[in-house]
PDB file of N, CA and C in Angstrom:
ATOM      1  N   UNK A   1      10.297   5.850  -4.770  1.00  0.00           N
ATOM      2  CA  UNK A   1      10.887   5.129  -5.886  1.00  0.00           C
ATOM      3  C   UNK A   1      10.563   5.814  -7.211  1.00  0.00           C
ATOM      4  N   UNK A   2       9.257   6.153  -7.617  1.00  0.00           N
ATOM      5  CA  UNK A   2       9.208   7.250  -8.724  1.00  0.00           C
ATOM      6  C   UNK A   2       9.607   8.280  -8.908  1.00  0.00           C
ATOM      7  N   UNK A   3       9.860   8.918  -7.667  1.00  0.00           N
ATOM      8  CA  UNK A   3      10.669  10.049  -8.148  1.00  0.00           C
ATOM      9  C   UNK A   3      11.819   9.465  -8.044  1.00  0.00           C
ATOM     10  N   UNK A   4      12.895   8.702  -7.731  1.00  0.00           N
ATOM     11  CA  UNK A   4      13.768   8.639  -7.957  1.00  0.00           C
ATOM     12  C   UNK A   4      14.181   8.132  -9.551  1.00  0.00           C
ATOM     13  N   UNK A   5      13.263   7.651 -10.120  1.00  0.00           N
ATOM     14  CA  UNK A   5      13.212   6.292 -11.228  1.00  0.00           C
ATOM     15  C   UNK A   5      13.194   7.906 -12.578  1.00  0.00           C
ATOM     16  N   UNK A   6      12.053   9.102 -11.422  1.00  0.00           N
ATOM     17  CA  UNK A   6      12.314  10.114 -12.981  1.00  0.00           C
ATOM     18  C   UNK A   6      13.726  10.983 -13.086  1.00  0.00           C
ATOM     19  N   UNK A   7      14.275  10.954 -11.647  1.00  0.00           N
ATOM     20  CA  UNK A   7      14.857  11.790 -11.704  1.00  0.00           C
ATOM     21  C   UNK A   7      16.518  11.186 -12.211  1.00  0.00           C
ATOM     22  N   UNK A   8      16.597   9.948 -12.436  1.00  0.00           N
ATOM     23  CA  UNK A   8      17.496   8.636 -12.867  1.00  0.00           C
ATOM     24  C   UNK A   8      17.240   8.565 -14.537  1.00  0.00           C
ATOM     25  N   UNK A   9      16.193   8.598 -14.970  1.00  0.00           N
ATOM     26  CA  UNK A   9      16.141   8.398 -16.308  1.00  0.00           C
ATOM     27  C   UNK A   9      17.239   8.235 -16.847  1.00  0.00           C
ATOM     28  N   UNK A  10      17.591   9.253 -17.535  1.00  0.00           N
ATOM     29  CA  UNK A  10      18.722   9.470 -18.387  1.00  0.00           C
ATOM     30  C   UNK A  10      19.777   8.974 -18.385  1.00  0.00           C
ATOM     31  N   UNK A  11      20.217   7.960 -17.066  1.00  0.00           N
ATOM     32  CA  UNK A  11      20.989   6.801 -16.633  1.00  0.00           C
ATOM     33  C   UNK A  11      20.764   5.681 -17.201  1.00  0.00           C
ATOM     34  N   UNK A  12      19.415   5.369 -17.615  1.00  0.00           N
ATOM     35  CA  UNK A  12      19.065   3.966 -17.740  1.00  0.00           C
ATOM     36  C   UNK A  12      18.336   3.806 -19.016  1.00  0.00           C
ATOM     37  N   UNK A  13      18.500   2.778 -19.833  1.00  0.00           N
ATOM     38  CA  UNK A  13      17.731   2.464 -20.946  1.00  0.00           C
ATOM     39  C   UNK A  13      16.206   2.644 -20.425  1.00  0.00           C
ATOM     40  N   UNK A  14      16.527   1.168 -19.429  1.00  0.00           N
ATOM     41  CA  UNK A  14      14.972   1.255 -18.772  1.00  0.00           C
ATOM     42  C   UNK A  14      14.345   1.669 -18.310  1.00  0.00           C
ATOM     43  N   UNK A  15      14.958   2.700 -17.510  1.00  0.00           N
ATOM     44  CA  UNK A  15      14.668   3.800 -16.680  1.00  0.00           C
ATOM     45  C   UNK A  15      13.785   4.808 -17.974  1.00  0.00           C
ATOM     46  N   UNK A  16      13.995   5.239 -18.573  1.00  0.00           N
ATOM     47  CA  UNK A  16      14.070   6.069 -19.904  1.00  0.00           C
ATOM     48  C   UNK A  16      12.597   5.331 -20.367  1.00  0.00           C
ATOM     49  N   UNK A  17      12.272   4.667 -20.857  1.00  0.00           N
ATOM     50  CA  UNK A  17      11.633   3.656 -21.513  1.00  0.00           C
ATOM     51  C   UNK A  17      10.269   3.341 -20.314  1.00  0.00           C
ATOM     52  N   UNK A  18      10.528   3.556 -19.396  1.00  0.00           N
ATOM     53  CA  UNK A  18       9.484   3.191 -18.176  1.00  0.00           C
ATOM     54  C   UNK A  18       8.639   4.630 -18.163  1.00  0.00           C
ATOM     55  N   UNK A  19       9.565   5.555 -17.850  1.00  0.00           N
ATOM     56  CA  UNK A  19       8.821   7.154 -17.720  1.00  0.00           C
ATOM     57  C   UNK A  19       8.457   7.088 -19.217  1.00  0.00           C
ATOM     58  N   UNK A  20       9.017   7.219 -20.058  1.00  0.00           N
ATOM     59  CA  UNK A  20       8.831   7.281 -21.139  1.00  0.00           C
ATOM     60  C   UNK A  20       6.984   6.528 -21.291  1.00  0.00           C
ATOM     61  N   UNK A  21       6.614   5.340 -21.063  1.00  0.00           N
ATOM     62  CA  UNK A  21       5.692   4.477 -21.047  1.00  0.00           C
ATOM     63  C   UNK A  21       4.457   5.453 -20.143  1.00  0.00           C
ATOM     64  N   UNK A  22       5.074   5.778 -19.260  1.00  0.00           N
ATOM     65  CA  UNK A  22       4.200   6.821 -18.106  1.00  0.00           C
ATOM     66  C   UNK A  22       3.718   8.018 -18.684  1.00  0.00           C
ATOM     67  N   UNK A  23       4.496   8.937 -18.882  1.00  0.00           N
ATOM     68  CA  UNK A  23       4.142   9.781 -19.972  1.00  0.00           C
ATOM     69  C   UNK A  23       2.843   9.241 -21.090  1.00  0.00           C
ATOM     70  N   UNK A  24       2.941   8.491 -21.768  1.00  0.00           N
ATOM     71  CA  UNK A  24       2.082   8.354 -23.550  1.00  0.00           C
ATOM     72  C   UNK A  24       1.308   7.537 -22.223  1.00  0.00           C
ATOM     73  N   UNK A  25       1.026   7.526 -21.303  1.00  0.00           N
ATOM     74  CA  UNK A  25      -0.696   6.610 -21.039  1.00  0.00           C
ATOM     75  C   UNK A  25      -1.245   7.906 -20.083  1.00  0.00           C
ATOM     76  N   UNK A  26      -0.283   8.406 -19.126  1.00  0.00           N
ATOM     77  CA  UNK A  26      -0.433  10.140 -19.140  1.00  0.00           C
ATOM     78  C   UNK A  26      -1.560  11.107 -20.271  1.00  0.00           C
ATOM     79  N   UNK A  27      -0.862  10.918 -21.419  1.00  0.00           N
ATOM     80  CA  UNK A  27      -1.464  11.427 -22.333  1.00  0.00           C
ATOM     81  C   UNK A  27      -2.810  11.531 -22.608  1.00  0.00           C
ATOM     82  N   UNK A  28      -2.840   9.761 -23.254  1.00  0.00           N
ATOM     83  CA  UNK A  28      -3.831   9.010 -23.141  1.00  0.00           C
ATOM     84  C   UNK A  28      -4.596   9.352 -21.993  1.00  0.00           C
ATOM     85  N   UNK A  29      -4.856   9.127 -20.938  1.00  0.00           N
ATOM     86  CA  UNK A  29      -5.455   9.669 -20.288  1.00  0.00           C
ATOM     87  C   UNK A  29      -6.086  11.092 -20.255  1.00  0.00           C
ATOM     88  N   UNK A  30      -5.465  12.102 -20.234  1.00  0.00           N
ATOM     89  CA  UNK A  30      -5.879  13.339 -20.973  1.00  0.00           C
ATOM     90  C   UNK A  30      -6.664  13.468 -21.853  1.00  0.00           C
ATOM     91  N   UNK A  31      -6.101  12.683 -22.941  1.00  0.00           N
ATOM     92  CA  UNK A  31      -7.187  12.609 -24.376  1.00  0.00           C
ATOM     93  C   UNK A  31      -8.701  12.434 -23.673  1.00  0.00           C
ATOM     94  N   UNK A  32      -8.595  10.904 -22.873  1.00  0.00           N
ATOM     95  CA  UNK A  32      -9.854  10.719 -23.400  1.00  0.00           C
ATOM     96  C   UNK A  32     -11.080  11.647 -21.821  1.00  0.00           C
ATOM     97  N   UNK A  33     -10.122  12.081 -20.777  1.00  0.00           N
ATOM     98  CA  UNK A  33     -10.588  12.725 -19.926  1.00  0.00           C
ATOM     99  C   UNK A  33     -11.250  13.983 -20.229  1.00  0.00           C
ATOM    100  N   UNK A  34     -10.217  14.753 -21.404  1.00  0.00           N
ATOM    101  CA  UNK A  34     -10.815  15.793 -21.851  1.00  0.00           C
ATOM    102  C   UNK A  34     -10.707  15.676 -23.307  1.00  0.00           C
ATOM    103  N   UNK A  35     -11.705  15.400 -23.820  1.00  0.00           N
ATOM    104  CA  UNK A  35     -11.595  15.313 -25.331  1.00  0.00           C
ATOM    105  C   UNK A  35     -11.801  16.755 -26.244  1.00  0.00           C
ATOM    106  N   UNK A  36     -10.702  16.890 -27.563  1.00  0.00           N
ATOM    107  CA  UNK A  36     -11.059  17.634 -28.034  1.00  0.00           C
ATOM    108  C   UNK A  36     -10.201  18.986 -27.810  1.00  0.00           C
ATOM    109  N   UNK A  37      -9.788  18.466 -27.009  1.00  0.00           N
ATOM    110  CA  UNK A  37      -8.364  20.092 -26.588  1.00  0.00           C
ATOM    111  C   UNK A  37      -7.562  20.433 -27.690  1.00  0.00           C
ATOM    112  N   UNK A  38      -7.107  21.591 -27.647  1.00  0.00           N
ATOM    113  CA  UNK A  38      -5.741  21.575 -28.424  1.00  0.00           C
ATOM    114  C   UNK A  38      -4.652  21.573 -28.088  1.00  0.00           C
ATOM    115  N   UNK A  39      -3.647  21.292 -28.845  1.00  0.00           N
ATOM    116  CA  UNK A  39      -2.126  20.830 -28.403  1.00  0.00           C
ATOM    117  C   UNK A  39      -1.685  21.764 -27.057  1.00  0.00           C
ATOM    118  N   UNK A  40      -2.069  22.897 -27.068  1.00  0.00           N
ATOM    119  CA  UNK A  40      -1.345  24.000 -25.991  1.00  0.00           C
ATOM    120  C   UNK A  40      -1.896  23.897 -24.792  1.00  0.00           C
ATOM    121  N   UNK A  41      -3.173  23.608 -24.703  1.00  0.00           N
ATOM    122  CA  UNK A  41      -4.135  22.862 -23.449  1.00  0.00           C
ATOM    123  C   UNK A  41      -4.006  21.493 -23.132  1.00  0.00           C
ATOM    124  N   UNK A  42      -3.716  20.442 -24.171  1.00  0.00           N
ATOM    125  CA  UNK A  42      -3.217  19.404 -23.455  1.00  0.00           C
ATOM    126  C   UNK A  42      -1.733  19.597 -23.102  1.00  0.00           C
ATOM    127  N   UNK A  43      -0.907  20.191 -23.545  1.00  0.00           N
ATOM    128  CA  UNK A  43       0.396  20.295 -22.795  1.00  0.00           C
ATOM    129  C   UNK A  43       0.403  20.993 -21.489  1.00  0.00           C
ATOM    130  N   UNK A  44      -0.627  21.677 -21.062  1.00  0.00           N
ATOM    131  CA  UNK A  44      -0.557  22.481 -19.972  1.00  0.00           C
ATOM    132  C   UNK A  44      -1.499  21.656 -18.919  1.00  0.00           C
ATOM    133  N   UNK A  45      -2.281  20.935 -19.285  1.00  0.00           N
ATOM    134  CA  UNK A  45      -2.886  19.678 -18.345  1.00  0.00           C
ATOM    135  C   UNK A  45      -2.015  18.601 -18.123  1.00  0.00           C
ATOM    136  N   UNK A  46      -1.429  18.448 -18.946  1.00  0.00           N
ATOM    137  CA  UNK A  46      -0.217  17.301 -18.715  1.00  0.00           C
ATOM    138  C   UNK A  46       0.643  18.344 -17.546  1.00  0.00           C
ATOM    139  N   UNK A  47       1.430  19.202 -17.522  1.00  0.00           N
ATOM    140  CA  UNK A  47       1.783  19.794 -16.404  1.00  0.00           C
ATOM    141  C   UNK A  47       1.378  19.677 -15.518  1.00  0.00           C
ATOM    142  N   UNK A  48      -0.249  19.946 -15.035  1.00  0.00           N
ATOM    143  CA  UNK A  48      -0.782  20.552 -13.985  1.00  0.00           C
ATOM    144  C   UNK A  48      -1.062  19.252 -13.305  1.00  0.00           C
ATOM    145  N   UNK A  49      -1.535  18.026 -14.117  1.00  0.00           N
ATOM    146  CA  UNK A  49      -1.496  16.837 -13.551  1.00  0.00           C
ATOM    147  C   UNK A  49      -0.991  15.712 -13.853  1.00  0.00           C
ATOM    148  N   UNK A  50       0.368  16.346 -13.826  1.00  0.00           N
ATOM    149  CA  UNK A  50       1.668  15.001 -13.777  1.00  0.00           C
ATOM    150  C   UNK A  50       2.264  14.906 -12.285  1.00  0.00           C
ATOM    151  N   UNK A  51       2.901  13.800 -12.393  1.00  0.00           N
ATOM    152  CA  UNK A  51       3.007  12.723 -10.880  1.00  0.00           C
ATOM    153  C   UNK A  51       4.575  14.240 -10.568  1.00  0.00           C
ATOM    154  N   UNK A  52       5.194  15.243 -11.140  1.00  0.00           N
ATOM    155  CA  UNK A  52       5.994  15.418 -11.141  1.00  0.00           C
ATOM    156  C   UNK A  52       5.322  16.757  -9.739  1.00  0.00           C
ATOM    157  N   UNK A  53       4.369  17.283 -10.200  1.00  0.00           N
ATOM    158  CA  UNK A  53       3.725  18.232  -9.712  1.00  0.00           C
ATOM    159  C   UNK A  53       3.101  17.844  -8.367  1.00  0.00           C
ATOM    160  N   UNK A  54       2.670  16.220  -8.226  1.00  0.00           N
ATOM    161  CA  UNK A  54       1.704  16.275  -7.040  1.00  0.00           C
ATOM    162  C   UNK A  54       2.964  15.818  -6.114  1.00  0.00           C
ATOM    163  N   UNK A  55       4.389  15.207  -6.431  1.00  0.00           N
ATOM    164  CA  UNK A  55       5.565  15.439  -5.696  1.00  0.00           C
ATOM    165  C   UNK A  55       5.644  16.364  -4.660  1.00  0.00           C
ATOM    166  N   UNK A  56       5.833  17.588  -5.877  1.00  0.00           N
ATOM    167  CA  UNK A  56       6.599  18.797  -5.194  1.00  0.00           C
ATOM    168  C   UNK A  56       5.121  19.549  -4.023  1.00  0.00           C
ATOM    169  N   UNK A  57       4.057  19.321  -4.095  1.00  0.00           N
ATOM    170  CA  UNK A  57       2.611  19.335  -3.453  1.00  0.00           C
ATOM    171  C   UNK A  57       2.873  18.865  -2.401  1.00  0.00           C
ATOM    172  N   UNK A  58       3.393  17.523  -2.294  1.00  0.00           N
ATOM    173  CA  UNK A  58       3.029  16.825  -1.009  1.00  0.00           C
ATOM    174  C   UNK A  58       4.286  16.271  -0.692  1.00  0.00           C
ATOM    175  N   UNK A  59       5.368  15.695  -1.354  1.00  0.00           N
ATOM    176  CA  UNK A  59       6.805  15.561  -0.321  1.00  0.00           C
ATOM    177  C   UNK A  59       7.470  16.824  -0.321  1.00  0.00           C
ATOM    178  N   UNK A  60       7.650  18.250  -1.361  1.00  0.00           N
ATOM    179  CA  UNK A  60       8.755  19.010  -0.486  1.00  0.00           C
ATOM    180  C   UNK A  60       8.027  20.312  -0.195  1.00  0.00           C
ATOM    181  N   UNK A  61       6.972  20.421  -0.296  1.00  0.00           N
ATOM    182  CA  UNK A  61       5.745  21.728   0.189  1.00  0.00           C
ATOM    183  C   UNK A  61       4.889  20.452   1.664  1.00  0.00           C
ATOM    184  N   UNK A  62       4.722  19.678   1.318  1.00  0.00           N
ATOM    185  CA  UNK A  62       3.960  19.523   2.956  1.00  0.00           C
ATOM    186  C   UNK A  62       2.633  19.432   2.680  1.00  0.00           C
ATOM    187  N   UNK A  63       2.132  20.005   1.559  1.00  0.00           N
ATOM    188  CA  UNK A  63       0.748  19.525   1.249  1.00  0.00           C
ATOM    189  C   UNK A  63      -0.307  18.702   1.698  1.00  0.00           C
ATOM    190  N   UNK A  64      -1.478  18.723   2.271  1.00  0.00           N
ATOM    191  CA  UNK A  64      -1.807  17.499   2.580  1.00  0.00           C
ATOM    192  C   UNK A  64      -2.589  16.957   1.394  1.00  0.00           C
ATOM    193  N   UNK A  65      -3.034  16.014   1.194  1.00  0.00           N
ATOM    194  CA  UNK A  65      -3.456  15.064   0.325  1.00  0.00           C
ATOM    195  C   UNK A  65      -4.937  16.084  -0.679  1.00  0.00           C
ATOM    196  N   UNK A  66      -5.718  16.381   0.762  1.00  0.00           N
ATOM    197  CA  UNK A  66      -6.860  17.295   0.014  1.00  0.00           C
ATOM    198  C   UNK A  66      -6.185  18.961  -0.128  1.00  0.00           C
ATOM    199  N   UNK A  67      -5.418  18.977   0.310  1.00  0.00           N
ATOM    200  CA  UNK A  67      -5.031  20.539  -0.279  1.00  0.00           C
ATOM    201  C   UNK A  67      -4.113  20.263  -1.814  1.00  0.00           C
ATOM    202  N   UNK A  68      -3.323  19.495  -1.985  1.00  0.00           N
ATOM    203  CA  UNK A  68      -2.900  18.879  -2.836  1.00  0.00           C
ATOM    204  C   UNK A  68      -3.898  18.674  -4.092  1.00  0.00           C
ATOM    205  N   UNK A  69      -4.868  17.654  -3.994  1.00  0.00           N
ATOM    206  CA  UNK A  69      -6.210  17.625  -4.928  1.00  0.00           C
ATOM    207  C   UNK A  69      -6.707  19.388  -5.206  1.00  0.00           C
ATOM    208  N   UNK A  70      -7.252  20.206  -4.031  1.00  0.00           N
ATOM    209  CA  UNK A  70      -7.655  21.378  -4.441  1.00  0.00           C
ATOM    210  C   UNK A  70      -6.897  21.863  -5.420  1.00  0.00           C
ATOM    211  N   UNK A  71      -5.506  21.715  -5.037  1.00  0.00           N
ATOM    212  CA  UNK A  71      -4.484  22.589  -6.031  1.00  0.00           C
ATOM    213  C   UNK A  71      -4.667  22.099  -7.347  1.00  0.00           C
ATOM    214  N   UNK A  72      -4.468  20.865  -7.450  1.00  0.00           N
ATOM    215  CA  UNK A  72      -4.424  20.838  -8.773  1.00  0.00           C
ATOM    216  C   UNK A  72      -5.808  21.019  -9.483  1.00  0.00           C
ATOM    217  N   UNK A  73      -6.764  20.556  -8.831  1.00  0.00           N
ATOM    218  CA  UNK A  73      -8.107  20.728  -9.408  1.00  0.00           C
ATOM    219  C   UNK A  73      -8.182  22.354  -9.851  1.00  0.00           C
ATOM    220  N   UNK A  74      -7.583  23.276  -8.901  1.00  0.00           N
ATOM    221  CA  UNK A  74      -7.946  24.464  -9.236  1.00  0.00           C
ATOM    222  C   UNK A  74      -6.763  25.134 -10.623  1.00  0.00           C
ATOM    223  N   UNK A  75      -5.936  24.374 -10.616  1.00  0.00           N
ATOM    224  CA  UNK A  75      -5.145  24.421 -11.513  1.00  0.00           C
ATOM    225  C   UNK A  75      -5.773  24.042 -13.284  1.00  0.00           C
ATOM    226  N   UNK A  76      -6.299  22.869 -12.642  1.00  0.00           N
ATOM    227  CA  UNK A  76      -6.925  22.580 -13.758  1.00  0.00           C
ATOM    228  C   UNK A  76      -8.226  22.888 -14.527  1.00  0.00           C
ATOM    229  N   UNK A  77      -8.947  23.256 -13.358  1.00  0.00           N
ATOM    230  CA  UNK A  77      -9.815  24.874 -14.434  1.00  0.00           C
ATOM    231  C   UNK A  77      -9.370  26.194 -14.834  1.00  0.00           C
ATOM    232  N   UNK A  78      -7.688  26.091 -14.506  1.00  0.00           N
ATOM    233  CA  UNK A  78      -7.571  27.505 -14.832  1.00  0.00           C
ATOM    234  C   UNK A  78      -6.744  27.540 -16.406  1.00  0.00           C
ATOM    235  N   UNK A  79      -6.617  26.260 -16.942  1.00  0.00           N
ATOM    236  CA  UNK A  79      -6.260  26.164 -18.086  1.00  0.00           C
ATOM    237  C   UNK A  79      -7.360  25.911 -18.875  1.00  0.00           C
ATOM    238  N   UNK A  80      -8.269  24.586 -18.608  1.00  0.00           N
ATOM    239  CA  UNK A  80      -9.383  24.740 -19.556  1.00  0.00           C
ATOM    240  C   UNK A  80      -9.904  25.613 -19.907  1.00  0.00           C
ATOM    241  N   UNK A  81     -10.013  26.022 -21.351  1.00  0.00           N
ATOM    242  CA  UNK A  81     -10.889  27.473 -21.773  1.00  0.00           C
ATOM    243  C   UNK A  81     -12.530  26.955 -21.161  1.00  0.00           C
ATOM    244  N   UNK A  82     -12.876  28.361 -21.191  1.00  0.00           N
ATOM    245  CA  UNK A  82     -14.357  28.206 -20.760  1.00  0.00           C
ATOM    246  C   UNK A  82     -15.651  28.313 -21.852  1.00  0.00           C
ATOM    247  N   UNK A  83     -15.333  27.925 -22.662  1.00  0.00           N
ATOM    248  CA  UNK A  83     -15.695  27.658 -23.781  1.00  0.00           C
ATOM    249  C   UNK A  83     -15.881  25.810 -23.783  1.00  0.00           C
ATOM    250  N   UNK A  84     -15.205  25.498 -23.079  1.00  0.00           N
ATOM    251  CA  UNK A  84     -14.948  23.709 -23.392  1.00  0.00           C
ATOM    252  C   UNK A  84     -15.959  22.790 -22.370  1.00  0.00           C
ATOM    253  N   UNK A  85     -16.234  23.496 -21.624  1.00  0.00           N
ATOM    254  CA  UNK A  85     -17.851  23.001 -20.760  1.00  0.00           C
ATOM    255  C   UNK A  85     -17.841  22.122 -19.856  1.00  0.00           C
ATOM    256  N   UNK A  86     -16.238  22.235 -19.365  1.00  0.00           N
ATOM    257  CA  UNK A  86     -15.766  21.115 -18.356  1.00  0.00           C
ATOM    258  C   UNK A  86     -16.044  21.722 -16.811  1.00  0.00           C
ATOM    259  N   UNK A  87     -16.612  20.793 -16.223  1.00  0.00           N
ATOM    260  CA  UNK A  87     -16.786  21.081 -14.529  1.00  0.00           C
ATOM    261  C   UNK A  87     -16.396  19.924 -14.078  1.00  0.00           C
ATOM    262  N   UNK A  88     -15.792  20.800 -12.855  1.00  0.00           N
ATOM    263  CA  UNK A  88     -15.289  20.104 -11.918  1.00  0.00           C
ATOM    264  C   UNK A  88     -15.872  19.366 -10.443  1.00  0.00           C
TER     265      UNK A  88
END
């Protein structure tokens, strides 16, 4: 149903307005997970762990659930600078 609901958006007020809602707590989340980023690192964490990505992971790659997590986890130290003191 979510992927269908993102891939519908642009059909629907509400549709639009729902992802839309998903996205900015998305964010939010980010912010306060990794505080202190800059705009080009939180846009590239928002990539690496949006619902759009763990999709294509596990319904059209086959992924299993913990190879899925590895991926993105490993994804996601490969954007944090190493300067920013985040472990995983």
């Amino acid at each position: 149903m979510l992927e269908r609901n993102l891939t519908q958006e642009d059909s629907s007020p509400a549709l639009k307005a729902n992802a839309e809602g998903g996205r900015a707590a998305h964010r939010a989340w980010l912010a306060a997970a990794f505080p202190g980023l800059d705009p080009r690192t939180s846009g590239r964490l928002a990539g690496v762990t949006g619902v759009e990505l763990w999709l294509v992971l596990t319904k059209h790659e086959g992924l299993s659930v913990d190879d899925a997590e590895a991926t993105v986890a490993m994804l996601i130290r490969s954007v944090i600078p190493s300067d920013q003191g985040q472990s995983s």
